[in-house]
N, C-alpha and C. Protein backbone atom coordinates (compact mmCIF):
# COMPACT_ATOMS: atom_id res chain seq x y z
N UNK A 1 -11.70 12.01 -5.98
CA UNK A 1 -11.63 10.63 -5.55
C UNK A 1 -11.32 10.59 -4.05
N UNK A 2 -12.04 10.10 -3.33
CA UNK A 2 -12.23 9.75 -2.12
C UNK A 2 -10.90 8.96 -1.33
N UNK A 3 -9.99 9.08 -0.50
CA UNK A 3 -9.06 8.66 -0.05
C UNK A 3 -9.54 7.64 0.91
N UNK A 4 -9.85 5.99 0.59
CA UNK A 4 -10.16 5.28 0.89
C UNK A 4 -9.45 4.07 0.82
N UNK A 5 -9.30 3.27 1.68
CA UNK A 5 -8.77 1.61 0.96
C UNK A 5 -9.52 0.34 1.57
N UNK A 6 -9.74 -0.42 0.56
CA UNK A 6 -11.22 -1.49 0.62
C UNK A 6 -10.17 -2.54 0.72
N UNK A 7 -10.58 -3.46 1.83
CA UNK A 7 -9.99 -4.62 2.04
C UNK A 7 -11.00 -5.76 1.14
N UNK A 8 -12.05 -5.16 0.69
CA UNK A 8 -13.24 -5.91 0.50
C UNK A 8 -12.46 -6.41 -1.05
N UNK A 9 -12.01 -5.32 -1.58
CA UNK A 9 -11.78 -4.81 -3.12
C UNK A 9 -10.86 -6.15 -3.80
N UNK A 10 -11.30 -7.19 -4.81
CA UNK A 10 -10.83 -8.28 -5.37
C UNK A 10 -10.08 -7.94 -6.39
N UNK A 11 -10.78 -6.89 -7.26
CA UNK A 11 -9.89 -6.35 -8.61
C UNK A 11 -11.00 -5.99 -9.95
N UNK A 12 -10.35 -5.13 -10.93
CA UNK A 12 -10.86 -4.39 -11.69
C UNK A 12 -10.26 -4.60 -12.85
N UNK A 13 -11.20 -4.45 -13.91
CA UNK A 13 -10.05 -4.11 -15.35
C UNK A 13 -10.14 -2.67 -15.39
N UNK A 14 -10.59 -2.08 -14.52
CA UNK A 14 -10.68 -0.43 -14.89
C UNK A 14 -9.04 -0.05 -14.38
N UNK A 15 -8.35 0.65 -15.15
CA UNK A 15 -7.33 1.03 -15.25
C UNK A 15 -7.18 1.96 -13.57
N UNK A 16 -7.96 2.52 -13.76
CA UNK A 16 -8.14 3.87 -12.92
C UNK A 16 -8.71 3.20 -10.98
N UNK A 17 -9.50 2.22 -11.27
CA UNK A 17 -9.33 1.49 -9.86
C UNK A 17 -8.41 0.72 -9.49
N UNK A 18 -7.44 0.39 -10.42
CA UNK A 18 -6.38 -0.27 -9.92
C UNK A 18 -4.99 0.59 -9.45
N UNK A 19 -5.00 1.90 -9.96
CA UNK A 19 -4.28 2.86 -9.36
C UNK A 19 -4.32 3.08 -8.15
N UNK A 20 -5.85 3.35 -8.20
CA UNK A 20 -6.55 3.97 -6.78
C UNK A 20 -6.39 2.83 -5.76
N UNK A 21 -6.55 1.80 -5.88
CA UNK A 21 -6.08 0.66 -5.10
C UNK A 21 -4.41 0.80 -4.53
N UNK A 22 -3.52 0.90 -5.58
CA UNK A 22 -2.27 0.49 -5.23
C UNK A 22 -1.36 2.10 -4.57
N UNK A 23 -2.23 3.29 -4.61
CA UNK A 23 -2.17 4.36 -4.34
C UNK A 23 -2.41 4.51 -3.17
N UNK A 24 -3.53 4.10 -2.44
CA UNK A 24 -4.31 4.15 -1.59
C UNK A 24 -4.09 2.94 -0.53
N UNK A 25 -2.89 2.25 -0.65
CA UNK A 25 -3.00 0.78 0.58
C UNK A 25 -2.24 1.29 1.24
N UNK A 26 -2.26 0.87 2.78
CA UNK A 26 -1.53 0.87 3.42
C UNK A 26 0.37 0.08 3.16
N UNK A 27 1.00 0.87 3.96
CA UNK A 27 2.34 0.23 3.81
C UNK A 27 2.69 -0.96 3.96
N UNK A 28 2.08 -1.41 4.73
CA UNK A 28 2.62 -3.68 4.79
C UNK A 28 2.06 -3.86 3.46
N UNK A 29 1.32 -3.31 2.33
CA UNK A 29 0.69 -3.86 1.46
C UNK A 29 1.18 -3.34 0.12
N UNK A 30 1.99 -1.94 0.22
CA UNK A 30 2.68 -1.41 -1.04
C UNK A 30 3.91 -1.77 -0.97
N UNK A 31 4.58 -2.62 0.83
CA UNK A 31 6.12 -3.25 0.02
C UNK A 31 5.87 -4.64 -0.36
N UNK A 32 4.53 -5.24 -0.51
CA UNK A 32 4.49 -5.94 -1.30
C UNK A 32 4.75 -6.02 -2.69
N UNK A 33 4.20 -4.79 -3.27
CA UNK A 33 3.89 -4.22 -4.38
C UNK A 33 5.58 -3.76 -4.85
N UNK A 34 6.27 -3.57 -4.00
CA UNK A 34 7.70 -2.99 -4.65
C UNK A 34 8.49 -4.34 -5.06
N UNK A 35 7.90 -5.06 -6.48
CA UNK A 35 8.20 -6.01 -6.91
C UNK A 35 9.48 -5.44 -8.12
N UNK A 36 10.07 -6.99 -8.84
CA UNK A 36 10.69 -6.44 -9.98
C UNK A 36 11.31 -7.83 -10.59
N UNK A 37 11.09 -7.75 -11.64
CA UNK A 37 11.35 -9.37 -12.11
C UNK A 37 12.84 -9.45 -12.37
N UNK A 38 13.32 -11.15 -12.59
CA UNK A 38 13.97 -11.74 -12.03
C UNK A 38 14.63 -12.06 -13.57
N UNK A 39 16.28 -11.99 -13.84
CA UNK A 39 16.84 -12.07 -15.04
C UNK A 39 16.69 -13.55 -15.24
N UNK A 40 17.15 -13.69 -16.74
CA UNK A 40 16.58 -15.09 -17.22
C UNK A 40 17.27 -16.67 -16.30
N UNK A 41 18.46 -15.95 -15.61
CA UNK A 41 19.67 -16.98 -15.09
C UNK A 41 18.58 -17.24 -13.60
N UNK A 42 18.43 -16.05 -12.95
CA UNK A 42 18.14 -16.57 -11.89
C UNK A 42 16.49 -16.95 -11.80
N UNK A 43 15.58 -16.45 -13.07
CA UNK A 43 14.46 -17.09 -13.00
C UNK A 43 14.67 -18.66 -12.67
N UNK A 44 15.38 -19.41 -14.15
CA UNK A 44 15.74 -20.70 -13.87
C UNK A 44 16.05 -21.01 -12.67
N UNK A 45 17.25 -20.53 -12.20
CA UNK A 45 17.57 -21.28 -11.05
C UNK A 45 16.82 -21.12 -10.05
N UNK A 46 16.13 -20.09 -9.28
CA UNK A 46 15.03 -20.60 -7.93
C UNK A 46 13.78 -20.32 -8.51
N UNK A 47 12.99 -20.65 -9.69
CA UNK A 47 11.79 -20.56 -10.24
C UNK A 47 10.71 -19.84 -9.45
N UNK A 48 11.08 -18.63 -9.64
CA UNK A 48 10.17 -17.43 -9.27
C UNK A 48 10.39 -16.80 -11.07
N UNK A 49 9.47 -15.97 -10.88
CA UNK A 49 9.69 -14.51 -12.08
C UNK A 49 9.55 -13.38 -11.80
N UNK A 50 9.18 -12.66 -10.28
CA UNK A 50 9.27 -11.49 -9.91
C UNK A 50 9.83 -12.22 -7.71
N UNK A 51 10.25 -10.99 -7.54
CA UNK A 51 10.39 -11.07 -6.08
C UNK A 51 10.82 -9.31 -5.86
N UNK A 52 10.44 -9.46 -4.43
CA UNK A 52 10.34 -7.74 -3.79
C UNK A 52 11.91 -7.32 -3.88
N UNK A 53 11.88 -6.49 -4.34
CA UNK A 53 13.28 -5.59 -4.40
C UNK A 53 13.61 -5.47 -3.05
N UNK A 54 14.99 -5.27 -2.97
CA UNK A 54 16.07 -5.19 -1.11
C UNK A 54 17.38 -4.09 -1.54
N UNK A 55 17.44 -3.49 -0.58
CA UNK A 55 18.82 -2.82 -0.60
C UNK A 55 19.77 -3.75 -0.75
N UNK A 56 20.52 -3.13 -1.66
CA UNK A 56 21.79 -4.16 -1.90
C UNK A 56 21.85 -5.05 -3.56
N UNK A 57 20.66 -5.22 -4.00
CA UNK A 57 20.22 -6.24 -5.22
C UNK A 57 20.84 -5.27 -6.20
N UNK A 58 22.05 -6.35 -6.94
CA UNK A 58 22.41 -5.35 -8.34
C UNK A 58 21.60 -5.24 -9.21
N UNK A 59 20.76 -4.27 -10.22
CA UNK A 59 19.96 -4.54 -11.10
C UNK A 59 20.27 -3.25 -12.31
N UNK A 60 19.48 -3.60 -13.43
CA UNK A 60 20.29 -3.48 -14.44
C UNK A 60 18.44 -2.42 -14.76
N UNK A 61 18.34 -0.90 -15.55
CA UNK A 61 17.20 -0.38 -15.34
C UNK A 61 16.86 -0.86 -17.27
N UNK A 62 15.63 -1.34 -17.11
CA UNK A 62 15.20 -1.12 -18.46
C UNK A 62 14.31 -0.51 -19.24
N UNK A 63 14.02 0.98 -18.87
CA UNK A 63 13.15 1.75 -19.42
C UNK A 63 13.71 3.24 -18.92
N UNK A 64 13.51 4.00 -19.45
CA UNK A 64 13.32 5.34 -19.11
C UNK A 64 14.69 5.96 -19.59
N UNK A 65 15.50 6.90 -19.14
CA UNK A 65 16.50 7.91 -19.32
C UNK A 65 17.98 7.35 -19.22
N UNK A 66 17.81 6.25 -18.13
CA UNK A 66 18.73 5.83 -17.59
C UNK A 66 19.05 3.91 -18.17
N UNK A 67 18.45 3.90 -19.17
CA UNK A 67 17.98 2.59 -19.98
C UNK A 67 19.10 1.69 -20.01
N UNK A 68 19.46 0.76 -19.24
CA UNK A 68 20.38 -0.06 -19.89
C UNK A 68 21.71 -0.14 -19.03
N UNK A 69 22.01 0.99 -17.72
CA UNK A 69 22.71 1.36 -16.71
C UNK A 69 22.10 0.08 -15.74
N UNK A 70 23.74 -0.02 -15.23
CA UNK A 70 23.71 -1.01 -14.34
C UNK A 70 23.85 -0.67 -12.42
N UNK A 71 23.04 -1.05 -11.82
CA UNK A 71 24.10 -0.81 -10.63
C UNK A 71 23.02 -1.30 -9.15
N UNK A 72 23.31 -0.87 -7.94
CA UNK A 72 23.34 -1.46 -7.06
C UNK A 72 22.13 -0.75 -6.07
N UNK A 73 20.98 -1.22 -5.74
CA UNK A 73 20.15 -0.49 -5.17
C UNK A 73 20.36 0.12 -3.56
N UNK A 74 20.69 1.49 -3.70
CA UNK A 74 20.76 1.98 -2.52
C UNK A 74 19.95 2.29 -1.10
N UNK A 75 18.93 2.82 -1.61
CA UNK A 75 17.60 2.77 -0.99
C UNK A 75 16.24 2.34 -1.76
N UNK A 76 15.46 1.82 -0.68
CA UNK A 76 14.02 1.37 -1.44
C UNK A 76 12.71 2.41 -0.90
N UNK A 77 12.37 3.05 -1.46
CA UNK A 77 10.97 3.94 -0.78
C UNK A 77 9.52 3.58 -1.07
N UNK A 78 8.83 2.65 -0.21
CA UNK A 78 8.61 1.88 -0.16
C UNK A 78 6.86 2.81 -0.07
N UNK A 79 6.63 4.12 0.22
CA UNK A 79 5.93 4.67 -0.23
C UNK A 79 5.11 4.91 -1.59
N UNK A 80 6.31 5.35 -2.41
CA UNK A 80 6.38 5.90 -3.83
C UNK A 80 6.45 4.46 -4.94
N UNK A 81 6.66 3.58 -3.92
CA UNK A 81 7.35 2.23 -4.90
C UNK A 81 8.37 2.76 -5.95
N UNK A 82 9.42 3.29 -5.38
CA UNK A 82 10.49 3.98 -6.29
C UNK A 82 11.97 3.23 -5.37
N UNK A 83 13.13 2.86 -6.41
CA UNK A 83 14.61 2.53 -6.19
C UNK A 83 15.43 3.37 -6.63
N UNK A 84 16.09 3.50 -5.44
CA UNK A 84 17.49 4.74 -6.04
C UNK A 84 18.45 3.53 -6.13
N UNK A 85 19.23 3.91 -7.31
CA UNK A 85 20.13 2.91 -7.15
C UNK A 85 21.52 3.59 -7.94
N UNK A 86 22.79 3.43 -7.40
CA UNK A 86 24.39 4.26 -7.19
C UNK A 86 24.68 4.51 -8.55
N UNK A 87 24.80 5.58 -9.06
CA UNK A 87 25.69 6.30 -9.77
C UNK A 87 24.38 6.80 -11.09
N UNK A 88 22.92 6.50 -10.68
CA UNK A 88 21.82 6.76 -11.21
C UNK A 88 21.35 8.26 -10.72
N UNK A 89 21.85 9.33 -10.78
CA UNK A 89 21.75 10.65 -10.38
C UNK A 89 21.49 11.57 -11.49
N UNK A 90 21.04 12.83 -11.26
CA UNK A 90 20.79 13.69 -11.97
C UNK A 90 21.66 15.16 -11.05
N UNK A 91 21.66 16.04 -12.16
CA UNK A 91 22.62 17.32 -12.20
C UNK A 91 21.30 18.66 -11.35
N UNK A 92 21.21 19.19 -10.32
CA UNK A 92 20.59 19.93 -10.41
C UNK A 92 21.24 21.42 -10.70
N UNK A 93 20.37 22.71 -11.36
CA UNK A 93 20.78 23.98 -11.34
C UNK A 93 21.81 23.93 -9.87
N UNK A 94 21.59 24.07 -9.29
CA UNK A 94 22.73 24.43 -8.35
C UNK A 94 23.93 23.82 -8.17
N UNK A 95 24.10 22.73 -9.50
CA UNK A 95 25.39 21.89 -9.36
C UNK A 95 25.09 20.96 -8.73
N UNK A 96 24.55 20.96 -7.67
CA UNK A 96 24.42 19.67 -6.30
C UNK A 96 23.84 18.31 -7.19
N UNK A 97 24.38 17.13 -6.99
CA UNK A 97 24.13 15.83 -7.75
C UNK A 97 22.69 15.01 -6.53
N UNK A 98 21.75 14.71 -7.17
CA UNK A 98 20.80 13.79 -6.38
C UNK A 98 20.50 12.86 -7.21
N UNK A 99 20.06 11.71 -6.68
CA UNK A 99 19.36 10.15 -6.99
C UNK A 99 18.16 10.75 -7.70
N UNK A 100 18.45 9.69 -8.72
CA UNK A 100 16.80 9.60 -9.49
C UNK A 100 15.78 8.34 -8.92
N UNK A 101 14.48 8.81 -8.63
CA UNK A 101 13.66 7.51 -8.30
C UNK A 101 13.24 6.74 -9.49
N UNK A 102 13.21 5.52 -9.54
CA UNK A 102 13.25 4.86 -10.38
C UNK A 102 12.04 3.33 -9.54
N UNK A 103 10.77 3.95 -10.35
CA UNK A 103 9.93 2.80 -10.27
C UNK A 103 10.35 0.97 -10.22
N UNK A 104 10.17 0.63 -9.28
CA UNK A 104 10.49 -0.70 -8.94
C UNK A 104 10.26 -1.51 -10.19
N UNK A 105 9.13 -1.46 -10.75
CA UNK A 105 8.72 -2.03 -12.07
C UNK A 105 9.68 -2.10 -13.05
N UNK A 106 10.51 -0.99 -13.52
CA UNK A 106 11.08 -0.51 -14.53
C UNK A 106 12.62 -1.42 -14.09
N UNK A 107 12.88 -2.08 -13.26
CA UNK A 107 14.32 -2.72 -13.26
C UNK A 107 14.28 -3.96 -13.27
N UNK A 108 15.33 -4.47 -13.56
CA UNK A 108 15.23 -6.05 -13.31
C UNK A 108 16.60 -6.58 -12.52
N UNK A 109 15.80 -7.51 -11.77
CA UNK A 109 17.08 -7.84 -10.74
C UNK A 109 18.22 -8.61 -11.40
N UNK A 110 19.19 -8.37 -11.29
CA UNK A 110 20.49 -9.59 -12.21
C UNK A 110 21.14 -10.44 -11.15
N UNK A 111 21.38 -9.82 -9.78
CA UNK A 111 22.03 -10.54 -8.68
C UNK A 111 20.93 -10.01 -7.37
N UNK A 112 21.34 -11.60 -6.72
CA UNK A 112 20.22 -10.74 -5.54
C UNK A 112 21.10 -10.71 -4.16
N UNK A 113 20.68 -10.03 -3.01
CA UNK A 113 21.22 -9.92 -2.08
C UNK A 113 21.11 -10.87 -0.62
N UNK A 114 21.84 -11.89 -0.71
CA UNK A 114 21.26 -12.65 -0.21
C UNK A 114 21.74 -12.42 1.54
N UNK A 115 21.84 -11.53 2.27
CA UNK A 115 22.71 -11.52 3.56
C UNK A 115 21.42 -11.83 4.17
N UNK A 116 19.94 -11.51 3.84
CA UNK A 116 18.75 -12.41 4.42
C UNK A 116 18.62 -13.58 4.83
N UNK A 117 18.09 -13.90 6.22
CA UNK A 117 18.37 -15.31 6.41
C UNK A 117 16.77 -16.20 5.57
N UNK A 118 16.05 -15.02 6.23
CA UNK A 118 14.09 -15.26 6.11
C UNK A 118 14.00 -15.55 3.92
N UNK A 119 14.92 -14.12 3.71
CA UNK A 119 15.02 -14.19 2.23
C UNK A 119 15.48 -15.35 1.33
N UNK A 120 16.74 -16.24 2.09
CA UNK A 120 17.26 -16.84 1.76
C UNK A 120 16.62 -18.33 1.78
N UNK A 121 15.95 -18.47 2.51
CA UNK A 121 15.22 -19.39 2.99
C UNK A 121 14.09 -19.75 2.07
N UNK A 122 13.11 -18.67 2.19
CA UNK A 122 12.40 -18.73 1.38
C UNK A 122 13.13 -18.60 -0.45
N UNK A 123 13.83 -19.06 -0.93
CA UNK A 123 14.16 -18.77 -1.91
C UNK A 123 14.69 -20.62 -2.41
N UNK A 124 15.02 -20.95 -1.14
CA UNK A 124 15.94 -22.07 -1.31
C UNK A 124 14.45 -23.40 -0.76
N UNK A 125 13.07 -23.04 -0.09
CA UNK A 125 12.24 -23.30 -0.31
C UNK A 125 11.23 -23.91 -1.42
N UNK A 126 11.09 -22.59 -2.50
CA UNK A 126 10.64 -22.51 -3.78
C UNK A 126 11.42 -23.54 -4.53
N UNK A 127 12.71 -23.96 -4.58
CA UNK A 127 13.39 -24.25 -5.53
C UNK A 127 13.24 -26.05 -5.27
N UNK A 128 13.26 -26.31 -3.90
CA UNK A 128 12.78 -27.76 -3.26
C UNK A 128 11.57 -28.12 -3.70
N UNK A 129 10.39 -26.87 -3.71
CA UNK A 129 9.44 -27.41 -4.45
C UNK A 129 9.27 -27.64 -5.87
N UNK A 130 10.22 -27.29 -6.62
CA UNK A 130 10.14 -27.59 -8.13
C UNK A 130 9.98 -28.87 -8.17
């Protein structure tokens, strides 16, 4: 597969071009993509159902190893569309403790971080337009 990215490109049901799409974009366009939906309290209150993950957002993981652990996103890699988030680590052979990446998809935000002014704004925006 050809390392390409089509601005032209609208969308696919092919499983496999939509990878290649979200694999293949440039970075202003995959931290779009580092989305993660929004718990039932704060859906209601600023009527969104997903918004881009931020350092700092407590969120709670709901899939994988770490299922059901709560905690606080440390870094966002905005490459991989992966969240490390505090006390979510793994043991390596050498003893030494490291962060697990944890797909943006797979968490859900419970509190958000609001020290954004642009974030905040736009949030308190959405909710005027209800």
């Amino acid at each position: 597969m050809e390392k390409q990215f089509s601005k032209a490109w609208k969308s696919s049901t092919q499983p496999r071009k939509q990878r290649k799409y979200q694999a293949n974009a440039p970075l202003h366009l995959k931290r779009k993509m580092t989305q993660s939906h929004l718990s039932k309290e704060l859906r209601e209150k600023h009527g969104k159902r997903s918004i881009r993950v931020k350092k700092g957002d407590k969120v709670k993981i709901m899939t994988g190893g770490f299922k059901g652990k709560i905690g606080t996103i440390e870094k966002v890699d905005t490459k991989n569309s992966k969240v490390f988030i505090t006390k979510v680590e793994y043991t390596k052979k050498d003893g030494s403790k490291t962060m697990y990446p944890i797909h943006s998809s797979n968490v859900m935000i419970t509190e958000l971080n609001l020290n954004d002014k642009r974030r905040k704004e736009k949030l308190v925006k959405k909710e005027q337009g209800k």
